[in-house]
Protein backbone atom coordinates (compact mmCIF):
# COMPACT_ATOMS: atom_id res chain seq x y z
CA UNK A 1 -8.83 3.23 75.89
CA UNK A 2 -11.17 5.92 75.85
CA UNK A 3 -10.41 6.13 79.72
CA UNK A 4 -6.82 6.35 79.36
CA UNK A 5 -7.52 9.79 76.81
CA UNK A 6 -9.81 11.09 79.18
CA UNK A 7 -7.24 10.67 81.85
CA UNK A 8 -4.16 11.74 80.06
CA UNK A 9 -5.94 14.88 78.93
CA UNK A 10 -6.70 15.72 82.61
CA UNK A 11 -3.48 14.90 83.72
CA UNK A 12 -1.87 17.69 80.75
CA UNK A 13 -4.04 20.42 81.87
CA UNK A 14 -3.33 19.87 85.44
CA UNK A 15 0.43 21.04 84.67
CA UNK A 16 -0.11 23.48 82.06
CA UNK A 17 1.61 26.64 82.15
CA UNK A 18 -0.51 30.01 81.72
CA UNK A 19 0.41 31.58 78.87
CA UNK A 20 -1.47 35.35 78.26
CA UNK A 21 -3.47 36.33 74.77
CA UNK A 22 -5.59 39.04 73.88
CA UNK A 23 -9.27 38.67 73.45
CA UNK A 24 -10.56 40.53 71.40
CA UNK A 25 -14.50 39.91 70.97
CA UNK A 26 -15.50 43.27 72.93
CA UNK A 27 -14.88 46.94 72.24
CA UNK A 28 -11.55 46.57 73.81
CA UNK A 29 -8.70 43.74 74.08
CA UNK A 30 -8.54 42.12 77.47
CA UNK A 31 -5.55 39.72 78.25
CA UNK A 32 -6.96 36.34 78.98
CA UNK A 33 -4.68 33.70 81.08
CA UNK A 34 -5.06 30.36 78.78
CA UNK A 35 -2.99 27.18 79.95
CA UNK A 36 -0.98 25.67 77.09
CA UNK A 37 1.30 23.03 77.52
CA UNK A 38 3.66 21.45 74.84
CA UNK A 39 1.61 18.03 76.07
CA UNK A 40 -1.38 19.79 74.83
CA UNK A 41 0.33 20.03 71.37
CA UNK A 42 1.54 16.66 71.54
CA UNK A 43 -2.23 15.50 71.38
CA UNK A 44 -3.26 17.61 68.75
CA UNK A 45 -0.11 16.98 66.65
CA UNK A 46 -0.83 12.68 67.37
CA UNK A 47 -4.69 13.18 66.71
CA UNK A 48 -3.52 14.86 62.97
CA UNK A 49 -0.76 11.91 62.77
CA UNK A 50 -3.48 9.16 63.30
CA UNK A 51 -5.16 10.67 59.65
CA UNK A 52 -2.48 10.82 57.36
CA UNK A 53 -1.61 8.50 54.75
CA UNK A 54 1.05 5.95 55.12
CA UNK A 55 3.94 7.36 52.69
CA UNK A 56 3.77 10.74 55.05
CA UNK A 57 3.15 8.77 58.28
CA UNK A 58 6.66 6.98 57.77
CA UNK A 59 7.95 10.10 56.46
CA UNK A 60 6.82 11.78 60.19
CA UNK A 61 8.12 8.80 61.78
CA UNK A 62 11.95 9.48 60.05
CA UNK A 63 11.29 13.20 60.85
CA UNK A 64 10.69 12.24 64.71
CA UNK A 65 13.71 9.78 65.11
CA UNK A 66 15.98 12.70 63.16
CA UNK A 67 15.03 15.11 65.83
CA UNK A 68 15.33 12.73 68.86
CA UNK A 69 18.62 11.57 67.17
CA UNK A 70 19.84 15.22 66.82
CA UNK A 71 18.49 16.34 70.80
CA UNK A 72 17.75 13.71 72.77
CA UNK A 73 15.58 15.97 74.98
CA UNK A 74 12.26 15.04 76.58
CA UNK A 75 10.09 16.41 74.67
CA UNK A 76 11.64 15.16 71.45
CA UNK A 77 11.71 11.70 73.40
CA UNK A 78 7.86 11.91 74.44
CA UNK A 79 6.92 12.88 70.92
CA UNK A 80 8.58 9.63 69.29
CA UNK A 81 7.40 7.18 72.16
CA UNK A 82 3.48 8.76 71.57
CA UNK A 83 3.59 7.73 68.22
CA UNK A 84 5.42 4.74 68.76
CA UNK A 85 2.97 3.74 71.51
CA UNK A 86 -0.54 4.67 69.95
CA UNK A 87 0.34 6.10 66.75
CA UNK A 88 -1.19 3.32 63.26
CA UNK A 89 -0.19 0.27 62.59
CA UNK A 90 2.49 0.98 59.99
CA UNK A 91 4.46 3.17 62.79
CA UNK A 92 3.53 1.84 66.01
CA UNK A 93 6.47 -0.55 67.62
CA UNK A 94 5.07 -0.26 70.98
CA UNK A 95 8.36 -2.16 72.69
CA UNK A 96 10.41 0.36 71.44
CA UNK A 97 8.15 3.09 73.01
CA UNK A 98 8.01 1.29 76.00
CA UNK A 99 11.92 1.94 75.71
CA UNK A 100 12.21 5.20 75.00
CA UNK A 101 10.35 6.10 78.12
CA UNK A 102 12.18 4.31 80.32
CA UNK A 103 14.74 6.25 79.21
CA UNK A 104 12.91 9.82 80.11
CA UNK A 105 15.38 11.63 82.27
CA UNK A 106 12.64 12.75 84.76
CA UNK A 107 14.74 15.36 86.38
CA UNK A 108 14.82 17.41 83.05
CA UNK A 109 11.40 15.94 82.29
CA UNK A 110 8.26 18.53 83.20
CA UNK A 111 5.28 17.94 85.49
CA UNK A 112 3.22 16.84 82.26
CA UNK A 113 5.77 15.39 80.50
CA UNK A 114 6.48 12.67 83.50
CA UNK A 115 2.30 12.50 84.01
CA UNK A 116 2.24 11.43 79.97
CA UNK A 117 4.84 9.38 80.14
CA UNK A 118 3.67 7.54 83.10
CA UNK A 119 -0.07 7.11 81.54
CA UNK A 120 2.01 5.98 78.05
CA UNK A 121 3.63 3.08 80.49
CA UNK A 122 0.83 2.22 81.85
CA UNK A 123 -1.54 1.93 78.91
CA UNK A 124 1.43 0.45 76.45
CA UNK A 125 1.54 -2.46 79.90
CA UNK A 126 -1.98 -3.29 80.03
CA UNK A 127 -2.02 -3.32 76.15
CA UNK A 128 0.90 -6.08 75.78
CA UNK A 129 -1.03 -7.57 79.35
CA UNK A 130 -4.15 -7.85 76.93
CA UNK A 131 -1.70 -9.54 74.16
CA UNK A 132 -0.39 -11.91 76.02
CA UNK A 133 -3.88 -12.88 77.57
CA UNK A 134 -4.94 -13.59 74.02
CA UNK A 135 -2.28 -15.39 73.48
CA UNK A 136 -2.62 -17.50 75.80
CA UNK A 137 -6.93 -17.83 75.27
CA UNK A 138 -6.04 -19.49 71.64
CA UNK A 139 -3.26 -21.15 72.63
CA UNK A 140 -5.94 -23.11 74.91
CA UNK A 141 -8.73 -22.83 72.49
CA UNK A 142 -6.03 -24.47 70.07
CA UNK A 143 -6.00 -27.27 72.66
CA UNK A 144 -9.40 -27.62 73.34
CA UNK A 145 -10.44 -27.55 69.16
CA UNK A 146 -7.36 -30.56 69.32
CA UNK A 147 -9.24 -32.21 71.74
CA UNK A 148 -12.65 -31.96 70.32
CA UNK A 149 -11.41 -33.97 67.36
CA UNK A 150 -10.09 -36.82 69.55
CA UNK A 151 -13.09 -37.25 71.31
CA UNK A 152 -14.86 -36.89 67.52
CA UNK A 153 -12.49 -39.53 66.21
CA UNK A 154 -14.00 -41.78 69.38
CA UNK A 155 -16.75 -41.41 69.42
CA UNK A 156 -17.06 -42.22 65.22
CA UNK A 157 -14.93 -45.56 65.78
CA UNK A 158 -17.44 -46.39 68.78
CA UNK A 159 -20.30 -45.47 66.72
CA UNK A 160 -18.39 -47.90 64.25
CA UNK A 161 -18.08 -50.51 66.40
CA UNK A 162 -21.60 -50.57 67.64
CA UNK A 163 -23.27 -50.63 63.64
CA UNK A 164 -20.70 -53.86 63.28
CA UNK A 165 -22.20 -55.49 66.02
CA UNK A 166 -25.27 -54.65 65.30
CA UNK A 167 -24.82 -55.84 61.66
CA UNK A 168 -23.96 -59.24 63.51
CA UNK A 169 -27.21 -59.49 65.25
């Protein structure tokens, strides 16, 4: 998971836009070209998401469908599937992400918007890959623990049988 961060914040910054500020640390202002990219925001805004308490994580949740109901743009898209996708427990419906970005009109869609949506695919795929894997692991340890107490039950009416005959003797 850590991986997937790592990668998705390399991905943002390689399609930043430069954006000019002043610094202002000498005796004079210089303009400074910084990259920002609304992906960049994205992160910061889901990183301050992942802390709040429930009651206002719902209430950012109804805030995020309003505005994707209201303009149905990418960015308003991308900012509902990222929570959806990896936002808490209470909020995260990670089929309905998975949705919502298959839905991303890529033409309209920016250089890091498509890169973030991508990497949101992929990770939300491997993570319902990983689901189903478990799944499947205790649907078979299930069947093994089921099987452990046949051969239990066995082996007790064997040990049984041998203590009768051995009572006989």
């Amino acid at each position: 998971m850590n991986r997937c961060l790592a990668l998705l914040g390399a991905l943002l910054l390689a399609g930043c836009q430069p954006v000019t500020v002043q610094r202002s640390d000498g005796p004079v202002p210089v303009p400074v070209a910084v990259r920002v990219d609304d992906a960049a925001y994205w992160l910061e805004e889901w990183a301050r998401v992942r802390e709040l308490p429930e009651d206002r994580l719902l209430h950012t949740l109804e805030a995020r469908e309003r505005d994707f109901r209201d303009s149905p743009s990418p960015r308003s898209r991308l900012r509902l599937a990222l929570l959806l996708a990896e936002g808490p427990k209470p909020v995260r419906d990670q089929a309905r992400a998975l949705s919502l970005l298959k839905g991303l009109n890529e033409a309209e869609a920016s250089d890091s918007a498509r890169a973030l949506a991508a990497l949101l695919r992929q990770v939300i795929g491997e993570q319902m890959w990983a689901g189903d894997k478990i799944t499947e692991l205790r649907a078979k340890l299930k069947q093994a623990g089921t099987r452990v107490e046949e051969l239990e039950r066995q082996l007790q009416e064997l040990t049984n049988i041998e203590e009768s005959i051995q009572q006989r003797n």
